[in-house]
Protein backbone atom coordinates (compact mmCIF):
# COMPACT_ATOMS: atom_id res chain seq x y z
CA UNK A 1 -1.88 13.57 6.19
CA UNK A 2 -2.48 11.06 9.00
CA UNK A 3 -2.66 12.46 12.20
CA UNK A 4 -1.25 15.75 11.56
CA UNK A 5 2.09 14.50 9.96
CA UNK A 6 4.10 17.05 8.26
CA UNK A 7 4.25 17.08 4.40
CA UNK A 8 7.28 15.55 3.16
CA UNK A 9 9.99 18.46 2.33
CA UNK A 10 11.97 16.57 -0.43
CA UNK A 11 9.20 15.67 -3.06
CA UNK A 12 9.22 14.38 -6.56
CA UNK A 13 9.06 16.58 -9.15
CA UNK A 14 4.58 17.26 -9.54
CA UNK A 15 4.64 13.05 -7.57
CA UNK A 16 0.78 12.59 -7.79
CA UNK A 17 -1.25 9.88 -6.26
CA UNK A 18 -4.61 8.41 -8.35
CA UNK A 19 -7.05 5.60 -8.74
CA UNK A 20 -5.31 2.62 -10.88
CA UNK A 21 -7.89 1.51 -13.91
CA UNK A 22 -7.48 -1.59 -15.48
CA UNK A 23 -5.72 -0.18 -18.50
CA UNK A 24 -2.74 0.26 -15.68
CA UNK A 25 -2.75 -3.24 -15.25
CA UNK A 26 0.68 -3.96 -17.38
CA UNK A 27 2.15 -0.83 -15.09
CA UNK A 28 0.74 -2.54 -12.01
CA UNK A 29 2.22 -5.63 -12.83
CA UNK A 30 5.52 -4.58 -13.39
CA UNK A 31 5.47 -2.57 -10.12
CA UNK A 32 4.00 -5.49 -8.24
CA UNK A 33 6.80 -7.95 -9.84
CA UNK A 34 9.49 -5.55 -9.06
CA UNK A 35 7.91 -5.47 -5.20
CA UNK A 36 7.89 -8.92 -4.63
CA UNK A 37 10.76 -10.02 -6.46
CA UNK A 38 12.53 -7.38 -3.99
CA UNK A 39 10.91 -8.69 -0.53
CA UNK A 40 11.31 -12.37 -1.60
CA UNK A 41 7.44 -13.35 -2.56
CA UNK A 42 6.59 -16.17 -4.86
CA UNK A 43 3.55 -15.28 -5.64
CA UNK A 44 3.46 -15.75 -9.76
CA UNK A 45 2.80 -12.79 -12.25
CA UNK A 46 0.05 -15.18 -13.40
CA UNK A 47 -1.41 -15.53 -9.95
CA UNK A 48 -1.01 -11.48 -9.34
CA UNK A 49 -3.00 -10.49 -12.39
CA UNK A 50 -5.47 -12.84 -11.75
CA UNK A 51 -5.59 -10.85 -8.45
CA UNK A 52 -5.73 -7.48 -9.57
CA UNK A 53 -8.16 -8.46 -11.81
CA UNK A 54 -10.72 -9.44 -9.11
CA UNK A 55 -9.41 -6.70 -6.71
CA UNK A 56 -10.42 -3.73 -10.01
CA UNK A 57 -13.95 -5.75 -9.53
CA UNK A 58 -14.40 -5.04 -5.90
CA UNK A 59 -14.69 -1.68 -5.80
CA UNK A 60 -16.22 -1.02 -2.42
CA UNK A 61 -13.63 -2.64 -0.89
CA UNK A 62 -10.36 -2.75 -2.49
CA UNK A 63 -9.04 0.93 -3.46
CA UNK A 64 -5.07 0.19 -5.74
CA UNK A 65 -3.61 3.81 -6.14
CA UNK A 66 -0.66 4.59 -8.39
CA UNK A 67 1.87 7.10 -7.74
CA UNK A 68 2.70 8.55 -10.94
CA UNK A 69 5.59 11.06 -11.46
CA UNK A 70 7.36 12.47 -14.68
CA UNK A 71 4.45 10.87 -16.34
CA UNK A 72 5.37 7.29 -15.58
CA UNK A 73 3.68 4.81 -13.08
CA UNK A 74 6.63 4.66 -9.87
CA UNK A 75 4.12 3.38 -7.25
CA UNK A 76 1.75 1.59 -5.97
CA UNK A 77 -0.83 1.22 -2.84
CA UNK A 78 -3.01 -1.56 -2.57
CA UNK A 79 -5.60 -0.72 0.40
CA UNK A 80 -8.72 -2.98 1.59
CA UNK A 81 -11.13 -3.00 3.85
CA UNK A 82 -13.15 -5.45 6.56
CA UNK A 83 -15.68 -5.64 9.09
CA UNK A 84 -14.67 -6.95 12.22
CA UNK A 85 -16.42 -7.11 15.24
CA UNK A 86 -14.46 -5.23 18.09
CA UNK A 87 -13.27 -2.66 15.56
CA UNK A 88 -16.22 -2.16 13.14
CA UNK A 89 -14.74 -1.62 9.69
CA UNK A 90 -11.31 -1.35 9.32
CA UNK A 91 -8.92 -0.91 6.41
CA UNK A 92 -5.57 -2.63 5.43
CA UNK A 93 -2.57 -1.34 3.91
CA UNK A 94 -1.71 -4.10 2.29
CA UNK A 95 1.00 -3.41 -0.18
CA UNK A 96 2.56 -0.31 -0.68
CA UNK A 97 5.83 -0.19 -3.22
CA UNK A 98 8.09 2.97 -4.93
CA UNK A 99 10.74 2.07 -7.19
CA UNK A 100 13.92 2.59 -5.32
CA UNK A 101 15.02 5.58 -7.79
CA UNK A 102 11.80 7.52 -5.94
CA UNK A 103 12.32 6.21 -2.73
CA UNK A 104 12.94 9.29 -0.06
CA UNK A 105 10.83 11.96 -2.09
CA UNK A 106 7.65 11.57 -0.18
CA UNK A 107 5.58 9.48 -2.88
CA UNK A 108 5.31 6.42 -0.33
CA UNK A 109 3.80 9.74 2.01
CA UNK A 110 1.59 10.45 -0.91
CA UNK A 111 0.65 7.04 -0.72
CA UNK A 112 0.24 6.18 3.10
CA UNK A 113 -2.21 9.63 2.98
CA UNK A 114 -4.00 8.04 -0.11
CA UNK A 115 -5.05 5.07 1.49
CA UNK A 116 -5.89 6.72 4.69
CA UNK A 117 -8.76 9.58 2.81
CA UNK A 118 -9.96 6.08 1.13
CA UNK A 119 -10.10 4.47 4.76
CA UNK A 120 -11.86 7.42 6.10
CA UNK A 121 -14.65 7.65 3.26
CA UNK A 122 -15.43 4.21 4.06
CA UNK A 123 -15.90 4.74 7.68
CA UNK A 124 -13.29 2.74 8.81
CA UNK A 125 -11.50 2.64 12.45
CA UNK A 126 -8.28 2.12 11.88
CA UNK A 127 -5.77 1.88 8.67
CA UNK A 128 -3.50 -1.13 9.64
CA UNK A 129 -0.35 -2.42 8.07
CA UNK A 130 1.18 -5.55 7.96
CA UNK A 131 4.64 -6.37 7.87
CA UNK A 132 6.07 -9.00 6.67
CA UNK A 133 10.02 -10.10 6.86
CA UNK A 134 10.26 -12.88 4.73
CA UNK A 135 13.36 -13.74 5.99
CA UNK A 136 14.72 -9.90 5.23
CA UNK A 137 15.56 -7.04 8.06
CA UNK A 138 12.69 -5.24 8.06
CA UNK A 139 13.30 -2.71 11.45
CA UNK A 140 13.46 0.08 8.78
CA UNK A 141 10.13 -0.35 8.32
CA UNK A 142 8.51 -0.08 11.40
CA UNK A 143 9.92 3.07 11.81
CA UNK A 144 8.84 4.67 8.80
CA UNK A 145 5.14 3.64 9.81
CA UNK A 146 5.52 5.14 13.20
CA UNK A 147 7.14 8.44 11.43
CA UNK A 148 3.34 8.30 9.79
CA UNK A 149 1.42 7.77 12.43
CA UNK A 150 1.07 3.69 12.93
CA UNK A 151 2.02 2.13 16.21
CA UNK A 152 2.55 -1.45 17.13
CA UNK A 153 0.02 -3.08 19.24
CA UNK A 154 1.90 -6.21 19.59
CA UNK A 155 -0.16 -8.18 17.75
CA UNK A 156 0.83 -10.85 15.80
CA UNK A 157 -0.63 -12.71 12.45
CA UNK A 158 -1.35 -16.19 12.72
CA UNK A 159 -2.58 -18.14 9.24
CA UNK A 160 -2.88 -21.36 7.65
CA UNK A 161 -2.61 -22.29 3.95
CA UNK A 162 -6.06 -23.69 2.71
């Protein structure tokens, strides 16, 4: 658990957290449409395989976890990780989805602890999150990242499509 956060009282019945292979890819997809589809992303189901595809290959810096309960895929974390100068490595949270009929039963916990172990084996600094509004309230969120441990710095992400 990050920074001494409690475990989550209401769990899944046996919710448990594990590296995704590439067999899980049809899983992943589905889970990764569902995601986007729900926070407004374009990105194609094309484009996201093609993704996870090179994202399996990297595996010294790209961990995906699934959250599997009742012997079905419900979840999924996609964490990566960086050098950066001021910070030495750090990792990234990047995308972190439980279907809503699992939501409030600790698996996104599960998942938030996942990524931070993998962080931590890599030697990283920090575990960051972004997140993105894409045109959607998203004040729920930034609560349930400081209930785990994340705080704002105030920074804000700046890019340009290439």
């Amino acid at each position: 658990m990050i920074a001494g956060m409690a475990a989550p009282s209401n769990t899944a019945a046996n919710p448990f957290i594990r590296a995704a292979q590439v067999d899980d890819l049809p899983e992943l997809l589905r889970l990764a449409r569902a995601f986007y589809d729900e926070d407004g992303f374009t990105t194609s189901t094309a484009q996201l395989e093609a993704n996870f595809r090179v994202l399996f290959a990297d595996t010294d810096d790209a961990q995906i976890s699934v959250a599997v309960c009742g012997g079905r895929s419900v979840g999924f974390a996609l964490t990566t990780s960086r050098m950066i100068l001021e910070s030495g490595v750090v990792a990234e949270l990047q995308d972190l989805y439980v279907e809503p009929a699992h939501r409030q039963r600790g698996i996104g916990t599960l998942l938030v602890d996942d990524a931070a172990r993998w962080a931590r084996a890599r030697h990283a600094t920090l575990l960051e999150v972004v997140v993105a509004p894409n045109g959607r309230d998203v004040g729920h969120l930034f609560s349930y990242y400081a209930a785990r441990g994340f705080s704002d710095e105030g920074r804000r992400l700046l890019s340009v499509v290439l």
